[in-house]
N, C-alpha and C. Protein backbone atom coordinates (compact mmCIF):
# COMPACT_ATOMS: atom_id res chain seq x y z
N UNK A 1 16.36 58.54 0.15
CA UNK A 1 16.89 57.20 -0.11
C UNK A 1 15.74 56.21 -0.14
N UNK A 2 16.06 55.18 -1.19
CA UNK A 2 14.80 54.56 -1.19
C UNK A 2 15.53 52.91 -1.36
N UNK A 3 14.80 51.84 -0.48
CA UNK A 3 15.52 50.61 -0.07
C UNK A 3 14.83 49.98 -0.99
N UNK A 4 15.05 48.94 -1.81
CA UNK A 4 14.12 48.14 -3.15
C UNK A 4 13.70 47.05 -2.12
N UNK A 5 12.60 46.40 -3.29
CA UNK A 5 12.04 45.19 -2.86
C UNK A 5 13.47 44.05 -2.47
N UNK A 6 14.01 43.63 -3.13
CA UNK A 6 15.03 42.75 -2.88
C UNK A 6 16.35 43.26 -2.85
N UNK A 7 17.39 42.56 -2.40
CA UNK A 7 18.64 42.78 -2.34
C UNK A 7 19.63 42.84 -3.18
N UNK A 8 18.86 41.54 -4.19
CA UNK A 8 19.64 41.28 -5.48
C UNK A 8 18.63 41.08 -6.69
N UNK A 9 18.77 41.91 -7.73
CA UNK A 9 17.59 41.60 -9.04
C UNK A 9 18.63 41.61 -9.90
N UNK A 10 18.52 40.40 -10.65
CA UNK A 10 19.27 39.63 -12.05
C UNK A 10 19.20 41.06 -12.56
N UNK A 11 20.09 41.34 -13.87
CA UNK A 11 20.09 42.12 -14.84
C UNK A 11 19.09 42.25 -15.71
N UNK A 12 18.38 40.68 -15.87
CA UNK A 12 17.35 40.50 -17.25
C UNK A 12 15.85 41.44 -16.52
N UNK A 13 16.08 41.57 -14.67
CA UNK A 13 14.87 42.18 -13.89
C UNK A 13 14.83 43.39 -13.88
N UNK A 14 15.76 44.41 -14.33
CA UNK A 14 15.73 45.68 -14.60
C UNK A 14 15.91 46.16 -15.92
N UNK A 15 15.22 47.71 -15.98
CA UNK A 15 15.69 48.04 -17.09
C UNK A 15 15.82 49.61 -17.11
N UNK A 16 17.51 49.64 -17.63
CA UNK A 16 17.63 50.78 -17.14
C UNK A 16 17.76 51.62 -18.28
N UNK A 17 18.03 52.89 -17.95
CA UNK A 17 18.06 54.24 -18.94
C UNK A 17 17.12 54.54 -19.43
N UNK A 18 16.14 54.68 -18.63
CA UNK A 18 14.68 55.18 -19.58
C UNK A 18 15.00 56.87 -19.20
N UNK A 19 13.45 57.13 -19.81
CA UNK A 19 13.56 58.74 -20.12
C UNK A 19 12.03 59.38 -20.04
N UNK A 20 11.62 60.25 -19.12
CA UNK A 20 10.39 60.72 -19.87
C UNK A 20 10.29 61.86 -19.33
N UNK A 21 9.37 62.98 -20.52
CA UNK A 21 9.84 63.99 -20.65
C UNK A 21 8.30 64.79 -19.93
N UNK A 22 7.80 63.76 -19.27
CA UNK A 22 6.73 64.03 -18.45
C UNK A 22 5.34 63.55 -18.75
N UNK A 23 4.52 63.86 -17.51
CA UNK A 23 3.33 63.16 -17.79
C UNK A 23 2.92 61.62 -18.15
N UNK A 24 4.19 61.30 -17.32
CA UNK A 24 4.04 59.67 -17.48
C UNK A 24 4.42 59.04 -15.59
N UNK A 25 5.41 59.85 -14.54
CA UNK A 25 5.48 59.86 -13.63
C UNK A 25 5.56 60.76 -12.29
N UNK A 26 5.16 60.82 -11.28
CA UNK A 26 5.46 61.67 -10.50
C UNK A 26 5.87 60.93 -8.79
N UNK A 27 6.65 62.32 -8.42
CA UNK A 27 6.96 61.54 -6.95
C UNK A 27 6.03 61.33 -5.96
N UNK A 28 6.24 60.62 -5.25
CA UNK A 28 4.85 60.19 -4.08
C UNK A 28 4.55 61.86 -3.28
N UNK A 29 5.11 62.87 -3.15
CA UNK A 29 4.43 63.97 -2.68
C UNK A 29 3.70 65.04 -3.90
N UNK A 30 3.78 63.98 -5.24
CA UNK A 30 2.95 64.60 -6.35
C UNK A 30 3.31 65.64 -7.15
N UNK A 31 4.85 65.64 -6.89
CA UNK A 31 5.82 66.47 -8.04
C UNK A 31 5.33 65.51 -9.58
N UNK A 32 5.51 66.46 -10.27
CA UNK A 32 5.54 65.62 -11.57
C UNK A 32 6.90 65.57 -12.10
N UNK A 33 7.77 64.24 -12.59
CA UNK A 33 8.95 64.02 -12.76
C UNK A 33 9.09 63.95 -14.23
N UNK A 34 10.29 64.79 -14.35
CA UNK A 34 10.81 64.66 -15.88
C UNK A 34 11.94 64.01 -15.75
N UNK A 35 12.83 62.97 -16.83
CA UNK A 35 14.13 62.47 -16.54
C UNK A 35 14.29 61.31 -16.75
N UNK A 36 15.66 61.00 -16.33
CA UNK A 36 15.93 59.31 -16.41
C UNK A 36 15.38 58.85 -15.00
N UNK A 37 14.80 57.42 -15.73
CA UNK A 37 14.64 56.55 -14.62
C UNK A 37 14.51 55.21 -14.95
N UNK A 38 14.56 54.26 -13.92
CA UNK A 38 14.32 53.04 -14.04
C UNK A 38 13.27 51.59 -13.17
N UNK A 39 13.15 50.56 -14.25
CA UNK A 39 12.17 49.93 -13.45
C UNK A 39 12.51 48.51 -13.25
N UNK A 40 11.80 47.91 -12.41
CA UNK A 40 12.16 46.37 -12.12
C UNK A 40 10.95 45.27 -12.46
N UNK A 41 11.19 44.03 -12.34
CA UNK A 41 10.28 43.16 -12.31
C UNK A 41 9.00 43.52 -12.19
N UNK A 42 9.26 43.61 -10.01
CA UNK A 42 8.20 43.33 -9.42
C UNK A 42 7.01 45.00 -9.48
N UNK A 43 7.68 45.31 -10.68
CA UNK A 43 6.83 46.84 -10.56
C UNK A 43 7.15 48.14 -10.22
N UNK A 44 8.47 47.98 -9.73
CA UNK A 44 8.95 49.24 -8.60
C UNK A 44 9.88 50.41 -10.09
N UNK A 45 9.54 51.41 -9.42
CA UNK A 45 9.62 52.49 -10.68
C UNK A 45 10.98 53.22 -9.68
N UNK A 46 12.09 53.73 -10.52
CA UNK A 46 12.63 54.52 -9.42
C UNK A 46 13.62 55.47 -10.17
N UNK A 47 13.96 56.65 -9.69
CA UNK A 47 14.56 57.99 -10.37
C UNK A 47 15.72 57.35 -10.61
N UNK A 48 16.49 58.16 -12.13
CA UNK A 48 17.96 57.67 -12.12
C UNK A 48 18.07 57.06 -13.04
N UNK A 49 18.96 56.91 -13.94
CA UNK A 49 19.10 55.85 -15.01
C UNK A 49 19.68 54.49 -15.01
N UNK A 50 19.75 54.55 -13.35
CA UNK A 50 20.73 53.36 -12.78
C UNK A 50 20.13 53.40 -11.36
N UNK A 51 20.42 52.63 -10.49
CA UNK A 51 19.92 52.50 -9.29
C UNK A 51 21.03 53.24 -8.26
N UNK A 52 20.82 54.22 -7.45
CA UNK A 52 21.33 54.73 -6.61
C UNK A 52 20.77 54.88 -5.23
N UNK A 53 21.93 54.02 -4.26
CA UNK A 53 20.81 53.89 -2.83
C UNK A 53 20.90 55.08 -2.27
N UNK A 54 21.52 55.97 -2.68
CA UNK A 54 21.31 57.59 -1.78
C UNK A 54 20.17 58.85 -2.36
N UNK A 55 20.42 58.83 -3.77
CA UNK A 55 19.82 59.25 -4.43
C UNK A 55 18.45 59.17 -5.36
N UNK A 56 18.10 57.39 -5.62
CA UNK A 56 16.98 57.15 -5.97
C UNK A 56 16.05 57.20 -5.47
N UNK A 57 14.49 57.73 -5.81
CA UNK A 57 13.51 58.02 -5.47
C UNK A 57 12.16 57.22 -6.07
N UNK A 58 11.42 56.96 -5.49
CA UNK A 58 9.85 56.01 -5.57
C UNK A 58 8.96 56.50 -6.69
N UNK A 59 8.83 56.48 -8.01
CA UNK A 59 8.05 57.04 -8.32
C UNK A 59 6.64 56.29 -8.85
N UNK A 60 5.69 57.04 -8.86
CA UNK A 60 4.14 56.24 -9.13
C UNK A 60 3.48 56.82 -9.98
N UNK A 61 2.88 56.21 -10.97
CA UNK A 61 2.12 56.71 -12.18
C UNK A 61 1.33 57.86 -11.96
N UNK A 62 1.93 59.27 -12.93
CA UNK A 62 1.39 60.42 -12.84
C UNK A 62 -0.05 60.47 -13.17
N UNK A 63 -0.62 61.59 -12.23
CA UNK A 63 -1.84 61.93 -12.00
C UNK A 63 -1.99 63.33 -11.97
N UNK A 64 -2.93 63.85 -12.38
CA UNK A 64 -3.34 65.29 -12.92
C UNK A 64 -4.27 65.72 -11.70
N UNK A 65 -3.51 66.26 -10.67
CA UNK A 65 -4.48 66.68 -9.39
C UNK A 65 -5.64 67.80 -9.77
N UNK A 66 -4.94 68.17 -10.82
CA UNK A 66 -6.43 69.48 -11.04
C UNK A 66 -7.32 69.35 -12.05
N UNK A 67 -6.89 68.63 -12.64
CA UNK A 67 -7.90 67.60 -13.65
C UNK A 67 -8.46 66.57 -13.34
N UNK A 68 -7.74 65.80 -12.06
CA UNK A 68 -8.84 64.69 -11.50
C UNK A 68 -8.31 65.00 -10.29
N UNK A 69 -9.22 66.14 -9.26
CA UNK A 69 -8.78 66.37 -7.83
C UNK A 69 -9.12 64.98 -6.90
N UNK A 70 -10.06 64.18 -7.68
CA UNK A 70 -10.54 62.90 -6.45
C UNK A 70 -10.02 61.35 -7.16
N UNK A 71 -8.90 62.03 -7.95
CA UNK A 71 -8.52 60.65 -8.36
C UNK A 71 -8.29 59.32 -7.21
N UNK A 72 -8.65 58.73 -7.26
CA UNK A 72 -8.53 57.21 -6.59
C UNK A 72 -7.12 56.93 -6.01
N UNK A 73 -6.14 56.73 -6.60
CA UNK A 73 -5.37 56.22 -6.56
C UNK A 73 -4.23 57.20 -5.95
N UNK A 74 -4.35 58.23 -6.76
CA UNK A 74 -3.93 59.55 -5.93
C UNK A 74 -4.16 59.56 -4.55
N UNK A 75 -5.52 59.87 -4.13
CA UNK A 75 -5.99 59.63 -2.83
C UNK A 75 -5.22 59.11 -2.08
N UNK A 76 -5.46 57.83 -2.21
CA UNK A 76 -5.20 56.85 -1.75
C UNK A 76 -3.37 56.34 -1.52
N UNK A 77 -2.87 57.04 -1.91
CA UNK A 77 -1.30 57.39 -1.59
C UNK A 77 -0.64 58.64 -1.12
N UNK A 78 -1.46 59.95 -1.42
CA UNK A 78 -1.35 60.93 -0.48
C UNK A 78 -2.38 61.13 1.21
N UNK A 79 -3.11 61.39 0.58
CA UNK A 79 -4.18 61.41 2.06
C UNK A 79 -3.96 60.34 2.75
N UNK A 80 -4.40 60.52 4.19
CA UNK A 80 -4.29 59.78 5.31
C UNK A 80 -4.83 58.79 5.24
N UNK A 81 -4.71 57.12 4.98
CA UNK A 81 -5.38 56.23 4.65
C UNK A 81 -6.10 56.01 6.29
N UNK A 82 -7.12 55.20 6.08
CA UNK A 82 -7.81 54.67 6.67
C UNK A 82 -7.33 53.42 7.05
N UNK A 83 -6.98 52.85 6.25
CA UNK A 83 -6.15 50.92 6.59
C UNK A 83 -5.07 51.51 6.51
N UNK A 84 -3.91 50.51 6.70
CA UNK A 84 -2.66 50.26 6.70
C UNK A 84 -2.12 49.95 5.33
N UNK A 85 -0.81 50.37 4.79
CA UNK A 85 -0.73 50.47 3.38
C UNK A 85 0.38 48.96 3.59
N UNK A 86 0.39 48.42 2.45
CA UNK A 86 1.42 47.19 2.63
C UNK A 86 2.59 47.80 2.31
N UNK A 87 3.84 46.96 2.46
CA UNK A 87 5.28 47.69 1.77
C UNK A 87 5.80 46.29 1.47
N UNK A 88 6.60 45.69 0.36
CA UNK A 88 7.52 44.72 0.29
C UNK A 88 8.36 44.56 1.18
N UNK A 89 8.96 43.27 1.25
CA UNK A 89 9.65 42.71 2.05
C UNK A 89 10.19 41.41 1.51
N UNK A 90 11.37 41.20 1.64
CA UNK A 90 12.49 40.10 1.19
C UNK A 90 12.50 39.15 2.05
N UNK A 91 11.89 37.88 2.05
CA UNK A 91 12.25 36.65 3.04
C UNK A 91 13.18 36.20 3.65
N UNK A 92 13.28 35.77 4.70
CA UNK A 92 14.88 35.11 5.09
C UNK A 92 14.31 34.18 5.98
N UNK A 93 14.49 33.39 5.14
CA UNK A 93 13.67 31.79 6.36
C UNK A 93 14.40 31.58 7.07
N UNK A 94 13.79 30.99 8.33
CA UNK A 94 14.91 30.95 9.46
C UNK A 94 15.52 29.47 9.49
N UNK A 95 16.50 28.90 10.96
CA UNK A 95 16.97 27.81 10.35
C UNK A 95 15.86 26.61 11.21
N UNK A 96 14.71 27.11 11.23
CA UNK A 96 13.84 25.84 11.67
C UNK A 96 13.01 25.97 10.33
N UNK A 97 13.05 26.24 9.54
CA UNK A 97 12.42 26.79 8.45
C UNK A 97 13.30 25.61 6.96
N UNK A 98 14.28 25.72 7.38
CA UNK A 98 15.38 24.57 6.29
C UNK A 98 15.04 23.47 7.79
N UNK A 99 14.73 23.24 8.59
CA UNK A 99 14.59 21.62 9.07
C UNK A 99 13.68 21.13 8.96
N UNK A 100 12.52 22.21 8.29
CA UNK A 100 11.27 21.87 8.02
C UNK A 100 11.63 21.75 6.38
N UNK A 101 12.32 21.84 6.03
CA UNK A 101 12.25 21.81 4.33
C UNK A 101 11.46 22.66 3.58
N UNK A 102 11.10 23.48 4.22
CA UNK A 102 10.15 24.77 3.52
C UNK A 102 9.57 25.75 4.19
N UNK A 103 9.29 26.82 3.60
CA UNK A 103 8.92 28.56 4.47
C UNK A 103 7.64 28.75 3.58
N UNK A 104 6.78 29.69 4.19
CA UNK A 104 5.75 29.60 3.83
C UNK A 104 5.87 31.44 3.08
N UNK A 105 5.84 31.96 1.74
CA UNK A 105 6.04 33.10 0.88
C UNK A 105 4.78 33.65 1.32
N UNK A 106 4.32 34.96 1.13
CA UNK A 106 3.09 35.80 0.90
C UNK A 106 3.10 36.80 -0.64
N UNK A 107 2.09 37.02 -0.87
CA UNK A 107 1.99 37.99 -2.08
C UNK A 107 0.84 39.00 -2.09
N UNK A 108 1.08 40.17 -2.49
CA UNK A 108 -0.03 41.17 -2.36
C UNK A 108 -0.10 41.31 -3.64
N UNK A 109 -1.38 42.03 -4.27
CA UNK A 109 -2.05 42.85 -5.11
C UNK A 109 -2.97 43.80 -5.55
N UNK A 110 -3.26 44.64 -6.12
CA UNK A 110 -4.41 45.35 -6.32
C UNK A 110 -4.83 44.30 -7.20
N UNK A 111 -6.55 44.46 -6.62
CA UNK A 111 -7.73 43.62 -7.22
C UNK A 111 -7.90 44.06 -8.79
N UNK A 112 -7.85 45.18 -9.28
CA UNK A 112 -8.02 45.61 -10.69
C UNK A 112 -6.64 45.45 -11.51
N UNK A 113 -5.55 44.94 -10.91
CA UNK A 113 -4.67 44.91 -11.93
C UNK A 113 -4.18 43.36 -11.66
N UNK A 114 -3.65 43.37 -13.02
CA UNK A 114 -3.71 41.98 -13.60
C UNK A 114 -2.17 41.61 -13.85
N UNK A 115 -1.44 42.26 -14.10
CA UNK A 115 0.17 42.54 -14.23
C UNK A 115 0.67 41.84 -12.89
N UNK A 116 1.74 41.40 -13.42
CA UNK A 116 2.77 40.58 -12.67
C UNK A 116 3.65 41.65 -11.88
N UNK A 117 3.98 43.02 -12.59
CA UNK A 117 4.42 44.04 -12.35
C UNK A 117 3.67 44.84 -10.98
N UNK A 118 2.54 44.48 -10.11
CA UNK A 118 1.52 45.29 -9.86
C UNK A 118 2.08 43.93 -7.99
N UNK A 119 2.34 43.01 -8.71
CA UNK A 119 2.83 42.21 -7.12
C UNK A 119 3.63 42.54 -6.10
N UNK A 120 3.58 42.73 -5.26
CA UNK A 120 4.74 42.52 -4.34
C UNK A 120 4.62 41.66 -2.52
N UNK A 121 5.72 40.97 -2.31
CA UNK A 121 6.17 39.81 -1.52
C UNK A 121 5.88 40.74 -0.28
N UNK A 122 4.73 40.40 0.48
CA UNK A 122 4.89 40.62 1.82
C UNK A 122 5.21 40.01 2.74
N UNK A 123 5.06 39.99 4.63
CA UNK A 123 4.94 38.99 5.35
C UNK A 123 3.95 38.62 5.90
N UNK A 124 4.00 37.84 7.29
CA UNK A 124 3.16 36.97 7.49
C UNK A 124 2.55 37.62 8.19
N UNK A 125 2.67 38.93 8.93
CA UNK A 125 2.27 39.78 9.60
C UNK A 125 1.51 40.74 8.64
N UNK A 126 1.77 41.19 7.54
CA UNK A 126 0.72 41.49 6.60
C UNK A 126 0.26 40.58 6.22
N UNK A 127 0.32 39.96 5.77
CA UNK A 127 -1.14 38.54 5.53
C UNK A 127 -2.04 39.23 6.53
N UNK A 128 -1.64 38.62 7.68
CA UNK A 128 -2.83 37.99 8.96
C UNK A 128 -3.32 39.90 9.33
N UNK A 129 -2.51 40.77 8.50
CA UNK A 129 -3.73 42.25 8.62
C UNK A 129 -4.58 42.11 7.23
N UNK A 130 -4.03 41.47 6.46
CA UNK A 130 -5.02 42.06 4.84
C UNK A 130 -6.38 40.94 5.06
N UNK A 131 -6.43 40.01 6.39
CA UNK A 131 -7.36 39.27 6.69
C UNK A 131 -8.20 39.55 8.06
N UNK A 132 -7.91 40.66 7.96
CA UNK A 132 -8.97 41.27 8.65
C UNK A 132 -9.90 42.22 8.00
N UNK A 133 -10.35 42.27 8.77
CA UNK A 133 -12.40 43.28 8.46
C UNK A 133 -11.95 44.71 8.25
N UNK A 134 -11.23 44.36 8.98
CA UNK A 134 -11.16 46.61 9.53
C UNK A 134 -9.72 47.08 10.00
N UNK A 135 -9.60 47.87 9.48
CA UNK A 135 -7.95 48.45 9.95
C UNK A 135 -6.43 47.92 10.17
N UNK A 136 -6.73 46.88 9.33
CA UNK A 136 -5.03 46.03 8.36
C UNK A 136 -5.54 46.75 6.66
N UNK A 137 -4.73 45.77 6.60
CA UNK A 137 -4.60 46.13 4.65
C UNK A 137 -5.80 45.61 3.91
N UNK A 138 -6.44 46.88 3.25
CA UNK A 138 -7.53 47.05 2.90
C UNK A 138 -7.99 45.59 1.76
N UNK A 139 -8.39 44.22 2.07
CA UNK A 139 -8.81 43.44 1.58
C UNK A 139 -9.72 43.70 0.52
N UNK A 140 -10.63 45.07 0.04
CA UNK A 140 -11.11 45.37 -0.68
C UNK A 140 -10.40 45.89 -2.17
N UNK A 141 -9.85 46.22 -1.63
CA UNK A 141 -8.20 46.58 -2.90
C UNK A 141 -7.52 45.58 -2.86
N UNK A 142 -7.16 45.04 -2.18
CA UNK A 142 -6.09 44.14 -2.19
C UNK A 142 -6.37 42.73 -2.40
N UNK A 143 -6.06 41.73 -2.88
CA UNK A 143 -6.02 40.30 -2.77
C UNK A 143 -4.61 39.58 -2.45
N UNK A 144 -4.85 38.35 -1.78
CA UNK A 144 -3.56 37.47 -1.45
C UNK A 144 -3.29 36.41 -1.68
N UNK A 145 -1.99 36.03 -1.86
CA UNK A 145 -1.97 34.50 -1.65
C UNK A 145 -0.95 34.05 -0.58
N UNK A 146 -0.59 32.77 -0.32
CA UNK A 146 0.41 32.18 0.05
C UNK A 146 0.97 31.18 -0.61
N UNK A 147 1.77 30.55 -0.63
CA UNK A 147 2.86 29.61 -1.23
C UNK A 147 3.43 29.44 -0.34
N UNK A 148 3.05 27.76 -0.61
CA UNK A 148 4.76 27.01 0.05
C UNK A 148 6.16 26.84 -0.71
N UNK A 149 7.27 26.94 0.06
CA UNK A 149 8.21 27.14 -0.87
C UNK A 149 9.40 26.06 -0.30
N UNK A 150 9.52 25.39 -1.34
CA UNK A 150 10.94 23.95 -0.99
C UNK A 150 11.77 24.76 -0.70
N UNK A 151 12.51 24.36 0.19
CA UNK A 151 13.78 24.95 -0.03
C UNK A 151 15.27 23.81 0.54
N UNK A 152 14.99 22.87 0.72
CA UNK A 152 15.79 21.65 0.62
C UNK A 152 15.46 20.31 0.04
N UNK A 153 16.30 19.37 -0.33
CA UNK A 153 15.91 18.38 -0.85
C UNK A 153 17.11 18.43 -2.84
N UNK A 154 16.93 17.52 -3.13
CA UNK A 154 17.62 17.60 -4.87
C UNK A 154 17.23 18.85 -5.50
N UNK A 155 18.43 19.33 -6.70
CA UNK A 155 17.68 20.17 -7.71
C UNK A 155 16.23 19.92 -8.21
N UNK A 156 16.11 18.98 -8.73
CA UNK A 156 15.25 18.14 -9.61
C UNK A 156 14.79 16.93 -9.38
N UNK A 157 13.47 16.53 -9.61
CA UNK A 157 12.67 15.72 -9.04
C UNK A 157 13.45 14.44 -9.70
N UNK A 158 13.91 13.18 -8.96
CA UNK A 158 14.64 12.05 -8.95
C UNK A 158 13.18 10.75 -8.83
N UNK A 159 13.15 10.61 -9.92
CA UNK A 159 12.27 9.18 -10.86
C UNK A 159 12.87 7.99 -11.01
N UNK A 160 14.34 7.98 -10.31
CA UNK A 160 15.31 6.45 -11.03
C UNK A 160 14.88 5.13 -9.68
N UNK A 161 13.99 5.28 -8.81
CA UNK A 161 13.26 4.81 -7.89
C UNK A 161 11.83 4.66 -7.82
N UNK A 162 11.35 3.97 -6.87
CA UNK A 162 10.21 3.25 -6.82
C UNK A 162 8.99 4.99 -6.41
N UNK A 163 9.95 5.19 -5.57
CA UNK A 163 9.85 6.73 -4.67
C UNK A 163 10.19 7.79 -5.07
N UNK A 164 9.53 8.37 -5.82
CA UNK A 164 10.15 9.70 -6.09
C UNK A 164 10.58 10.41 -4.97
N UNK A 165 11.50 11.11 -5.93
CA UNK A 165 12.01 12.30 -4.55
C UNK A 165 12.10 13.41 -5.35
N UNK A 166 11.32 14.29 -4.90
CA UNK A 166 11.17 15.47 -5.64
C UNK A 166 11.60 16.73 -5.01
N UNK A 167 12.53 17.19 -6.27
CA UNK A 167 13.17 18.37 -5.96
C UNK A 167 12.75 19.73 -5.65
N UNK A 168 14.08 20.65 -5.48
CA UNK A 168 13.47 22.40 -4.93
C UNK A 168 12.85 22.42 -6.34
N UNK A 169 13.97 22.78 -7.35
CA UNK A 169 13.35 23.50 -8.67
C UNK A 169 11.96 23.03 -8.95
N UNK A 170 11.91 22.28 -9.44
CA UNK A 170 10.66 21.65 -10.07
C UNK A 170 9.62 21.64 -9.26
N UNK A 171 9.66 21.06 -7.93
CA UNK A 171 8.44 21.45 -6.99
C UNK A 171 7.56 22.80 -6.71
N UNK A 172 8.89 23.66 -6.74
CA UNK A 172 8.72 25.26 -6.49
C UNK A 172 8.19 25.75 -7.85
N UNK A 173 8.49 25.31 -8.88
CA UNK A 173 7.98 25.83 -10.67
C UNK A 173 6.46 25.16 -10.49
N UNK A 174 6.07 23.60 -10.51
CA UNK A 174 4.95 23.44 -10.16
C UNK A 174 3.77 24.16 -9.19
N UNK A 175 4.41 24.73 -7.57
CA UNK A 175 3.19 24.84 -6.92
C UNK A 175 3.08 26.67 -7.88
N UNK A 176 4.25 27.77 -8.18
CA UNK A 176 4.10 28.55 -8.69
C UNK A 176 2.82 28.63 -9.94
N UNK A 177 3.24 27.70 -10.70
CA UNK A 177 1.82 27.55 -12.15
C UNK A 177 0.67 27.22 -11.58
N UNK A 178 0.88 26.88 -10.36
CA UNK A 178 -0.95 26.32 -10.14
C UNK A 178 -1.72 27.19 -9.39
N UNK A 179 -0.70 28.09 -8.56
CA UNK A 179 -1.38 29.12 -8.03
C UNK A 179 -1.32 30.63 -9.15
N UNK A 180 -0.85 30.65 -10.09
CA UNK A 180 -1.01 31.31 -11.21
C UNK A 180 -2.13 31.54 -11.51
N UNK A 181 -2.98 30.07 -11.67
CA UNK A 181 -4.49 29.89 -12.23
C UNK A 181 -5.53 31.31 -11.13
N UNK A 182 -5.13 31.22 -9.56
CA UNK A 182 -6.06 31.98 -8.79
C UNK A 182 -5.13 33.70 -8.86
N UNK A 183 -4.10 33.77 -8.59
CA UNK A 183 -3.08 34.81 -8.30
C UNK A 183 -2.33 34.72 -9.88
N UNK A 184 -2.93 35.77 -11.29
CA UNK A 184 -2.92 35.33 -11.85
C UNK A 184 -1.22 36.32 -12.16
N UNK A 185 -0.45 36.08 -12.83
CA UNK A 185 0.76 37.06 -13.10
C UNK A 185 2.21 36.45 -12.07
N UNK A 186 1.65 35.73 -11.02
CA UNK A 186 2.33 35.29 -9.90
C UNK A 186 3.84 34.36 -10.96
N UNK A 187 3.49 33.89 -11.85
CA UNK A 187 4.40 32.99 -12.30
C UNK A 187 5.24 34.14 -13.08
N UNK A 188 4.63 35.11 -13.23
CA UNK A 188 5.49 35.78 -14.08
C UNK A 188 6.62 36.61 -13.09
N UNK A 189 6.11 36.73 -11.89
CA UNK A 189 6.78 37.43 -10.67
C UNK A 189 7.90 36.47 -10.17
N UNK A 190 7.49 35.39 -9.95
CA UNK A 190 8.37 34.48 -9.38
C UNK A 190 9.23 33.90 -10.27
N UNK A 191 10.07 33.78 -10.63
CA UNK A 191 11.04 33.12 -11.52
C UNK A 191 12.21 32.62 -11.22
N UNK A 192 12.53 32.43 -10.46
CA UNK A 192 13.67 31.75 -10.04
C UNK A 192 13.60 30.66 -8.44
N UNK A 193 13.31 29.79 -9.41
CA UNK A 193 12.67 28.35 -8.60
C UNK A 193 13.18 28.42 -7.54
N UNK A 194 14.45 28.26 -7.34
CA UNK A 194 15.60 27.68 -6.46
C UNK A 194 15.75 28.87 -5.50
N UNK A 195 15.32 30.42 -5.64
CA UNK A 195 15.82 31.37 -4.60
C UNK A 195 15.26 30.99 -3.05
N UNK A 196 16.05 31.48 -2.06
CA UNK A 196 15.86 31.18 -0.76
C UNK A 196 16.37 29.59 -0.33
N UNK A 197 16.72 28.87 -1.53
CA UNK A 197 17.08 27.13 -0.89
C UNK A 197 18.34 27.27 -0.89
N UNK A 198 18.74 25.55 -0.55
CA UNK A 198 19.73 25.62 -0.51
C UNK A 198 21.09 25.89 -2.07
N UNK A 199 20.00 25.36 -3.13
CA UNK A 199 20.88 25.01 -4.25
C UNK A 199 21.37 26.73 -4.57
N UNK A 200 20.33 27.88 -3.82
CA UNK A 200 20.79 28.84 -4.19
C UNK A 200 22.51 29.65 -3.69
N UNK A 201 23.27 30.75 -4.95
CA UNK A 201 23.88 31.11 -4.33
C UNK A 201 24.12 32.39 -3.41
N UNK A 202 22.66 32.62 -2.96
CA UNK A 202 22.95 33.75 -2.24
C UNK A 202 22.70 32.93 -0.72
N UNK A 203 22.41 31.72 -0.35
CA UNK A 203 22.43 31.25 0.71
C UNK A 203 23.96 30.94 1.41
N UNK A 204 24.11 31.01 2.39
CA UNK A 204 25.41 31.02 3.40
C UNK A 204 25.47 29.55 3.39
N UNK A 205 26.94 29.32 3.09
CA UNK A 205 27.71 27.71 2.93
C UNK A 205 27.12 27.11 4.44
N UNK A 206 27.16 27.61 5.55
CA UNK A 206 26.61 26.90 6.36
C UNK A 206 25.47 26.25 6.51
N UNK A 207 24.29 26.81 5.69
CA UNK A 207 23.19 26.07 6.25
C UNK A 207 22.80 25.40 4.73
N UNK A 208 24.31 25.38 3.74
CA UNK A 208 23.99 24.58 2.82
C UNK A 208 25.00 22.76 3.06
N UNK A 209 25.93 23.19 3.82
CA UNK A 209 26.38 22.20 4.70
C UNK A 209 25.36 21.63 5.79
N UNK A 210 24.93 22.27 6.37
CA UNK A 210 23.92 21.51 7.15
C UNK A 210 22.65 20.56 6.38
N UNK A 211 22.24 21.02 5.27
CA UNK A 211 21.29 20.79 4.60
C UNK A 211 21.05 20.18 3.34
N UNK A 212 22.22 20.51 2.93
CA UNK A 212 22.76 20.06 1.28
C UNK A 212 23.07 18.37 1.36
């Protein structure tokens, strides 16, 4: 059984019924996979032509162990790492987090890839290892960012005053493009301004009553 990055991915974030008839994936103990499968946004590859939480399985771009016995990447997902490997993780700001009007996001990457597909949302507890020297998440492979993220206040930034008052959406689309420029693909990962606030609807009526 394999648990995804998030809880909920739009339809337009997957894509399902693929097919390959090999030599394009294998499972993390280095089976090589033939079959249907499917993929998401943030990169995540998984058996099945549809998503099944009992039955779907992790898969990672096939590698030819006897044609490249010291492949890199191979390595580096079978053998015993040396650092700590990151894993995704789904935010849930807490409720001092909406009285502060914002939670602070994390993001991982491999340094050689450039794909939006290649991201995934860690925490704050991986951060503060991928910023260490030695034995967190290997900062040499990896790069990070952080983002602040609105998550109360208007949809949309309100100009009919002396004072702006600037909204989730638009605030959250802005700081996204600017950290794009350093964390480059990030805008393509993040897309949905409003997730985690209040205007969203996967947030609980209560702390959109409290906050709204």
């Amino acid at each position: 059984m394999y648990t995804r990055n998030k809880l909920y991915y739009p339809a337009s974030h997957i894509v399902n019924n693929l097919r390959t008839d090999g030599l394009e994936w294998m499972l993390e103990d280095g089976t090589e996979f033939k079959g249907f499968y499917h993929k998401y946004i943030d990169g995540t590859v998984l058996t099945g032509a549809v998503f099944h939480k009992a039955d779907s399985k992790k898969l990672i771009p096939y590698v030819d162990i006897i044609k490249q016995p010291n492949n890199f990447e191979y390595d580096a997902i079978i053998k015993k790492p040396t650092s700590v490997a990151p894993h995704s993780v789904f935010p849930i700001p807490t409720l001092d987090d909406y009285k502060l009007g914002k939670t602070i996001r994390y993001f991982l990457k491999r340094r050689n890839f450039s794909s939006f597909q290649d991201i995934m949302e860690i925490n704050k507890d991986q951060f503060l290892s991928w910023k260490k020297q030695q034995g967190g998440i290997d900062n040499k492979l990896y790069m990070a960012t952080e983002v602040d993220w609105k998550l109360t206040g208007p949809l949309n930034d309100d100009k009919s005053t002396q004072n702006i008052v600037y909204g989730v959406y638009d605030t959250n689309q802005r700081i996204v493009f600017l950290k794009d420029h350093e964390f480059a693909g990030l805008k393509n990962f993040l897309t949905d301004y409003i997730e985690l606030s209040i205007h969203s609807i996967t947030v609980k009526d209560d702390i959109k009553k409290l906050f709204g």
